[in-house]
PDB file of N, CA and C in Angstrom:
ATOM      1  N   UNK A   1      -9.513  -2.513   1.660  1.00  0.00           N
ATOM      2  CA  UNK A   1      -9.871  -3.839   2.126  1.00  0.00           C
ATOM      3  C   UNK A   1      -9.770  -4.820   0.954  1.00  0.00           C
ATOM      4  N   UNK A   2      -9.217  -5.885   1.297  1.00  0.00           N
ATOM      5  CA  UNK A   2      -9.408  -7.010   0.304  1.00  0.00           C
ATOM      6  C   UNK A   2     -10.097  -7.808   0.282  1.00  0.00           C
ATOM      7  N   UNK A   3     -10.811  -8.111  -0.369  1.00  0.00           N
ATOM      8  CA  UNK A   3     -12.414  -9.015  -1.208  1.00  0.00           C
ATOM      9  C   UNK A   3     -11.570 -10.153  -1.874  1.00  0.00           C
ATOM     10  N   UNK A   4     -12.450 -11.531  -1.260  1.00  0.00           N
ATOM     11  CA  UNK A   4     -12.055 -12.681  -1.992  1.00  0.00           C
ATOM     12  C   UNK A   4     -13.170 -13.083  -3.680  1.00  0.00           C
ATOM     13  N   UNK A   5     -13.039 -12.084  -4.466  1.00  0.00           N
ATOM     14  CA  UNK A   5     -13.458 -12.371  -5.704  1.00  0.00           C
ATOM     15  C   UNK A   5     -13.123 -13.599  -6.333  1.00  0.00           C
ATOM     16  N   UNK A   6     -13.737 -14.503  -7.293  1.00  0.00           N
ATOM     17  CA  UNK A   6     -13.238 -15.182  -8.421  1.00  0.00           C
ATOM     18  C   UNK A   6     -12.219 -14.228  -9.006  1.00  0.00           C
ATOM     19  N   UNK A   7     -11.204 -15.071  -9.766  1.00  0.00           N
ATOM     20  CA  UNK A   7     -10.071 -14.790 -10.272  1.00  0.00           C
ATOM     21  C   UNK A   7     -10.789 -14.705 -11.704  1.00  0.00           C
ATOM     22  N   UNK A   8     -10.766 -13.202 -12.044  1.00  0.00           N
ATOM     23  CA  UNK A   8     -11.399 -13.144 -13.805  1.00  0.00           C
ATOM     24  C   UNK A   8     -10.702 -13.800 -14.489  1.00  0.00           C
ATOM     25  N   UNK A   9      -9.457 -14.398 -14.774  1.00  0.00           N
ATOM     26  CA  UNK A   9      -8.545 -14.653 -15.845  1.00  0.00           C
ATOM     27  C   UNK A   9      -9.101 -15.958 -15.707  1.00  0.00           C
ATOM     28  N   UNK A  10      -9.412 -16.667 -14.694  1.00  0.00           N
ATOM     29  CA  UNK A  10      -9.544 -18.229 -14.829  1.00  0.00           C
ATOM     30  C   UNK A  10     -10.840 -18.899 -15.205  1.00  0.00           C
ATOM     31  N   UNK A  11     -11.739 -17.497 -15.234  1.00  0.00           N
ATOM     32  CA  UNK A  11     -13.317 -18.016 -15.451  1.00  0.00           C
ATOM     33  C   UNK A  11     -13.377 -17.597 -17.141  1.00  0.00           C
ATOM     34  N   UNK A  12     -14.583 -18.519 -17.340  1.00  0.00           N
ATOM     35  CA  UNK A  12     -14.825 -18.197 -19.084  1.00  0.00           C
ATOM     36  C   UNK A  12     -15.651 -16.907 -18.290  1.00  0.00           C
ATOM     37  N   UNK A  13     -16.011 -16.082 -19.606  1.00  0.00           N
ATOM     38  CA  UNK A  13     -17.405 -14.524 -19.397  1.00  0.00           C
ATOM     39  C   UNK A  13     -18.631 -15.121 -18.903  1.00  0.00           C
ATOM     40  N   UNK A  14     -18.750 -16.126 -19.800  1.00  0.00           N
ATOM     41  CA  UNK A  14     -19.782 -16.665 -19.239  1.00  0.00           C
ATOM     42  C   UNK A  14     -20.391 -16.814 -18.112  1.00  0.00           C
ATOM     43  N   UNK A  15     -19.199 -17.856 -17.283  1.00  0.00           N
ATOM     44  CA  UNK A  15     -19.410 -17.840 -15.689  1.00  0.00           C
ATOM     45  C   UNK A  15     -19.270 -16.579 -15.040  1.00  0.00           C
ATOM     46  N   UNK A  16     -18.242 -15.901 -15.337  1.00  0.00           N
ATOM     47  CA  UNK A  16     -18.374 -14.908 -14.626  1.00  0.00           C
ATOM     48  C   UNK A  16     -19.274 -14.022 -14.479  1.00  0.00           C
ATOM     49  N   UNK A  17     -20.095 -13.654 -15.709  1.00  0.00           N
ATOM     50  CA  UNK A  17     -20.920 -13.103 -15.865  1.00  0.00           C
ATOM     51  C   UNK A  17     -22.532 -13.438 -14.872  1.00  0.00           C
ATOM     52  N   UNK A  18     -22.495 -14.796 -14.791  1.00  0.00           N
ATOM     53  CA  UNK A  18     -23.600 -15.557 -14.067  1.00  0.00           C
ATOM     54  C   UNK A  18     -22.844 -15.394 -12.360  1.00  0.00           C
ATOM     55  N   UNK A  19     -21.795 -15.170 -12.109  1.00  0.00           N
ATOM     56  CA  UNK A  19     -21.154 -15.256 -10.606  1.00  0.00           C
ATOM     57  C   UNK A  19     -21.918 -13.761 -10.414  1.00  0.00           C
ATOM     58  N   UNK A  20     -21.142 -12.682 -10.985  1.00  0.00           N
ATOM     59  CA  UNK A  20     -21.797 -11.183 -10.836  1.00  0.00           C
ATOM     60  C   UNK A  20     -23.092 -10.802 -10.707  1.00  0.00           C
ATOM     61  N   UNK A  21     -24.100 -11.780 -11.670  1.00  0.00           N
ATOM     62  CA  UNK A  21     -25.120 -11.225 -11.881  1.00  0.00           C
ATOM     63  C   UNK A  21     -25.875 -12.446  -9.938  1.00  0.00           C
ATOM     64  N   UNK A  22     -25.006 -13.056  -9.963  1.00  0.00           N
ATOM     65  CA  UNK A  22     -25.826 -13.669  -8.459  1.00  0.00           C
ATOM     66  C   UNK A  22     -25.276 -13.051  -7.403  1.00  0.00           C
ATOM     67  N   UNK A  23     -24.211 -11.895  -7.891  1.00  0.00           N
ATOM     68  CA  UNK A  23     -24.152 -11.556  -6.606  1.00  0.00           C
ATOM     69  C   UNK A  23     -24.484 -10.463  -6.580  1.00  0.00           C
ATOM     70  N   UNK A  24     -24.708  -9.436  -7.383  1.00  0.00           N
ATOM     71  CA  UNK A  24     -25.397  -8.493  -6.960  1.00  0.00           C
ATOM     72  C   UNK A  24     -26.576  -8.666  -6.894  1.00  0.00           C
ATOM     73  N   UNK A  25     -27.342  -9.935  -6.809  1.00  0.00           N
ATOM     74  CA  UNK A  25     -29.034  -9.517  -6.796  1.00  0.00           C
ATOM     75  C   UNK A  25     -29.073 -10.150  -5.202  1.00  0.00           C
ATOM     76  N   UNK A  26     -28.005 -10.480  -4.624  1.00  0.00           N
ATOM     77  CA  UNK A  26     -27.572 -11.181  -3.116  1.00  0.00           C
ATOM     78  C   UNK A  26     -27.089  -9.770  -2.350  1.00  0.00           C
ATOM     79  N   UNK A  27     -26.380  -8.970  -2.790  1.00  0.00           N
ATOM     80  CA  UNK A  27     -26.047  -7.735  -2.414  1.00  0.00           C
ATOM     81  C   UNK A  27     -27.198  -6.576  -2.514  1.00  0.00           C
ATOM     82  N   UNK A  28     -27.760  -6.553  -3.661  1.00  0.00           N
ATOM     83  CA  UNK A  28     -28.787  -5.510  -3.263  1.00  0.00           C
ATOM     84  C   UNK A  28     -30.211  -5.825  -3.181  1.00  0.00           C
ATOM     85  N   UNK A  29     -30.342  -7.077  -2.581  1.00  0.00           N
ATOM     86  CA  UNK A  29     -31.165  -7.743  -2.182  1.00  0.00           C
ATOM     87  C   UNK A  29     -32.370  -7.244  -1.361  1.00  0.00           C
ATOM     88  N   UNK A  30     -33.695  -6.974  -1.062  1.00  0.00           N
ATOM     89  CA  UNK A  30     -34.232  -6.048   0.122  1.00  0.00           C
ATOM     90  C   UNK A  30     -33.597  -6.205   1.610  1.00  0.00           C
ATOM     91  N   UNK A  31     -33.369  -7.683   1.827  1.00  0.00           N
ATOM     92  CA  UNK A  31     -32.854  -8.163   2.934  1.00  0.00           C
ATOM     93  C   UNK A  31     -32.017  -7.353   3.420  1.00  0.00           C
ATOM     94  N   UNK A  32     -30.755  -7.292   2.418  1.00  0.00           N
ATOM     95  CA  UNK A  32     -29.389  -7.483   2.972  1.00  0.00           C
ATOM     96  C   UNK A  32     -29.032  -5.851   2.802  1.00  0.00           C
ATOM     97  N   UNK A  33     -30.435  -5.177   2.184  1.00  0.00           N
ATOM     98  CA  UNK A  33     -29.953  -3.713   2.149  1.00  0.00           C
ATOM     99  C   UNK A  33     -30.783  -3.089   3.600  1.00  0.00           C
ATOM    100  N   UNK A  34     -32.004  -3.651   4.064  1.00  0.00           N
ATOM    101  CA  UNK A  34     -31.982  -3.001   5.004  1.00  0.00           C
ATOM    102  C   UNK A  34     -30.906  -3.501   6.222  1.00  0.00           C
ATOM    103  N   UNK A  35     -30.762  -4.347   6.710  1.00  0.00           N
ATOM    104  CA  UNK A  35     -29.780  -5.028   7.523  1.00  0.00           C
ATOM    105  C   UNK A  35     -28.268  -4.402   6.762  1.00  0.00           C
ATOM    106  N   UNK A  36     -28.189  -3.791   6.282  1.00  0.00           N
ATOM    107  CA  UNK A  36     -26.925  -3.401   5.925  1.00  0.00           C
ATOM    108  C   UNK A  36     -25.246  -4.304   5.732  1.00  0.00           C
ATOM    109  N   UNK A  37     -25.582  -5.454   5.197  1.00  0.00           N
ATOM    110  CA  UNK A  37     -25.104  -6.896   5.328  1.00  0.00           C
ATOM    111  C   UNK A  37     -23.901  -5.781   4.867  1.00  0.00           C
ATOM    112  N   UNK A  38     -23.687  -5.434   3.147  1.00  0.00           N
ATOM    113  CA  UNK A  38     -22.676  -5.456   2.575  1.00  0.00           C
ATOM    114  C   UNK A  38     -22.209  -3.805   2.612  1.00  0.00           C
ATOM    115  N   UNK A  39     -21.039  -3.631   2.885  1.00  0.00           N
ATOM    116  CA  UNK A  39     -20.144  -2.257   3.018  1.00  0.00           C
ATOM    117  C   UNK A  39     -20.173  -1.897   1.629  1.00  0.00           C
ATOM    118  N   UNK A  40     -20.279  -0.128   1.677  1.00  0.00           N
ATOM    119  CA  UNK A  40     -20.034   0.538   0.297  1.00  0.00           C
ATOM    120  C   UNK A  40     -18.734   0.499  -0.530  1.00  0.00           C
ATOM    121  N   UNK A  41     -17.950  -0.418   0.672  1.00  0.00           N
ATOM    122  CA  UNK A  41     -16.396  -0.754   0.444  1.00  0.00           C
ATOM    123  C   UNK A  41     -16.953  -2.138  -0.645  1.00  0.00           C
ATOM    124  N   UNK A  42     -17.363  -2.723  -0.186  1.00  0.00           N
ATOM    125  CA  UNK A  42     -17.477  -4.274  -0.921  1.00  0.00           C
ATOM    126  C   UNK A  42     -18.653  -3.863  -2.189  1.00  0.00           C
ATOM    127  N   UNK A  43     -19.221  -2.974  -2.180  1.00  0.00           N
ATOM    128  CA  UNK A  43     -19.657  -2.485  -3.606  1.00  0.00           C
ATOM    129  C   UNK A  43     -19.119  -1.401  -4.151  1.00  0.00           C
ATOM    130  N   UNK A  44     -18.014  -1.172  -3.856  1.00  0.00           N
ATOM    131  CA  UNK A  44     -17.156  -0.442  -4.997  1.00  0.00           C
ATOM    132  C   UNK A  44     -16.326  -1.533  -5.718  1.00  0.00           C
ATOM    133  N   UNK A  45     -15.896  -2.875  -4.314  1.00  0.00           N
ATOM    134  CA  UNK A  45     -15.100  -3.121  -5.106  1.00  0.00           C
ATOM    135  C   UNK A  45     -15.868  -4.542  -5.952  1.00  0.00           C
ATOM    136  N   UNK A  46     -16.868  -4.406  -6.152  1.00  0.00           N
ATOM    137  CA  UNK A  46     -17.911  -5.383  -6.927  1.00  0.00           C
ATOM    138  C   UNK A  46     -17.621  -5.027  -8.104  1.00  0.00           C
ATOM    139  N   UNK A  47     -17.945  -3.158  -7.694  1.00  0.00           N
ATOM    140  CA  UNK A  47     -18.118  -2.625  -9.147  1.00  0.00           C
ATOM    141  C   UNK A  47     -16.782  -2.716  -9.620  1.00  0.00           C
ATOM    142  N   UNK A  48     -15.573  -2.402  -9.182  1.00  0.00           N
ATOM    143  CA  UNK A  48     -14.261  -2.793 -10.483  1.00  0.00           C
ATOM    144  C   UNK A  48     -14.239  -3.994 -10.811  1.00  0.00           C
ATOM    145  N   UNK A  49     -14.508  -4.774 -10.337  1.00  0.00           N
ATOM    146  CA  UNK A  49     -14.253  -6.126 -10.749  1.00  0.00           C
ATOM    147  C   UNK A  49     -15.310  -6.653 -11.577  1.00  0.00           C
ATOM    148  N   UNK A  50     -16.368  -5.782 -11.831  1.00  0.00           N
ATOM    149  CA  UNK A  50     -17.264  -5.618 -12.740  1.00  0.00           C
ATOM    150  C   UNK A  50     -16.593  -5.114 -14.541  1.00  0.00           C
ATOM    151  N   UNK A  51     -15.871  -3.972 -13.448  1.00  0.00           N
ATOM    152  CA  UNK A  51     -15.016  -3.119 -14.939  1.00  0.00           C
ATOM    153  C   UNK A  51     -14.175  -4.217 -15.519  1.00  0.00           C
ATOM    154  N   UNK A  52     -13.551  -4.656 -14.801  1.00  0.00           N
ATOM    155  CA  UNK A  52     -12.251  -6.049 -15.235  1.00  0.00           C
ATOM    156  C   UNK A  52     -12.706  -6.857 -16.130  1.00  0.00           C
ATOM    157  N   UNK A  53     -14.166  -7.331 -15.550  1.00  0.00           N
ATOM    158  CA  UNK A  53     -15.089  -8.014 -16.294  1.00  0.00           C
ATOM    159  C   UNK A  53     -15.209  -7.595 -17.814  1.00  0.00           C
ATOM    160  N   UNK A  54     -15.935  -6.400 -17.592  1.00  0.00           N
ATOM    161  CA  UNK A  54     -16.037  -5.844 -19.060  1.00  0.00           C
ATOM    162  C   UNK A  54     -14.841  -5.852 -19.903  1.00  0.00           C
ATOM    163  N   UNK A  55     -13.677  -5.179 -19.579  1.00  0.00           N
ATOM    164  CA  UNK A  55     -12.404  -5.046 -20.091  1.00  0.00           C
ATOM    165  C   UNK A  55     -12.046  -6.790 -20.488  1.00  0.00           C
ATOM    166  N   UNK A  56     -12.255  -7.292 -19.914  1.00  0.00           N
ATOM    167  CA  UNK A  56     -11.878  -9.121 -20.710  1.00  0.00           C
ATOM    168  C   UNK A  56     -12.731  -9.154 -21.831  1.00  0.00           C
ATOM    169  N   UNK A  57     -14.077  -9.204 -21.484  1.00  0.00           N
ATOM    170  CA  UNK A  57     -15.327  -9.270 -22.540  1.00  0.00           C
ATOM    171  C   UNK A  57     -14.705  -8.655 -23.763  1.00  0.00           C
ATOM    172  N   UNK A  58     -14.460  -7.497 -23.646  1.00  0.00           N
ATOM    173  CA  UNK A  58     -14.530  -6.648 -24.822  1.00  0.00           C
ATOM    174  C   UNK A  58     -12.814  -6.584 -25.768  1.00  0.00           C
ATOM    175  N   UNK A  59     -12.466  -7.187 -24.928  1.00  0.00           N
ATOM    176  CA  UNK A  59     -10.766  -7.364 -25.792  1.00  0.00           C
ATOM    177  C   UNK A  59     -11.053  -9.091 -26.288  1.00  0.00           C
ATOM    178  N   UNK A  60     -11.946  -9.952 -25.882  1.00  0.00           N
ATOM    179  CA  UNK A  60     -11.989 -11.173 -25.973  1.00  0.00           C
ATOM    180  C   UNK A  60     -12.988 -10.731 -27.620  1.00  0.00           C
ATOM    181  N   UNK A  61     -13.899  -9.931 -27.025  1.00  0.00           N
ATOM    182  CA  UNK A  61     -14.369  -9.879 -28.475  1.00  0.00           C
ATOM    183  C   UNK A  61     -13.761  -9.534 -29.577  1.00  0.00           C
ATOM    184  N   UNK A  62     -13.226  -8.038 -29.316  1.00  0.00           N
ATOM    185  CA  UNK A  62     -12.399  -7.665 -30.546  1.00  0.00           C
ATOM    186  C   UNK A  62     -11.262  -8.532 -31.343  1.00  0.00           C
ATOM    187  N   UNK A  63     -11.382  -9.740 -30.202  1.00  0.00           N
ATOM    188  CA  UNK A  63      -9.960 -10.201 -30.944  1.00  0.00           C
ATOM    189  C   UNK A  63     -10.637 -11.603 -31.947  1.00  0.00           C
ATOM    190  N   UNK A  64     -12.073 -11.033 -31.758  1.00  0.00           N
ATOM    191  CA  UNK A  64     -12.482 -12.985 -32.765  1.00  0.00           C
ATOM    192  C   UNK A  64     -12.635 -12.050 -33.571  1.00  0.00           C
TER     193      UNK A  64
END
């Protein structure tokens, strides 16, 4: 399935980092976990795009 994520390349870490961290506290929310809002599909693919995340972070760092 395809997920309309922010585009990592176009956000600073920063934002992105603040997009992720609001959406998983929206995703594993009490609400939205008993109501079963979000598919284990749409939190896997949270979590790579989490990894992507990191992988920018950490080549952005090494390179200052």
């Amino acid at each position: 399935m395809n997920f309309q994520f922010p585009n990592i390349d176009e956000m600073k870490i920063e934002d992105a980092i603040v997009w992720y961290l609001k959406e998983t506290n929206k995703v594993f929310s009490t609400k939205n976990r008993i109501a079963g809002t979000f598919s284990d599909e749409y939190k896997q693919a949270l979590l790579q795009w989490k990894l992507e995340l990191y992988r920018k972070a950490l080549a952005e760092r090494n390179s200052r």
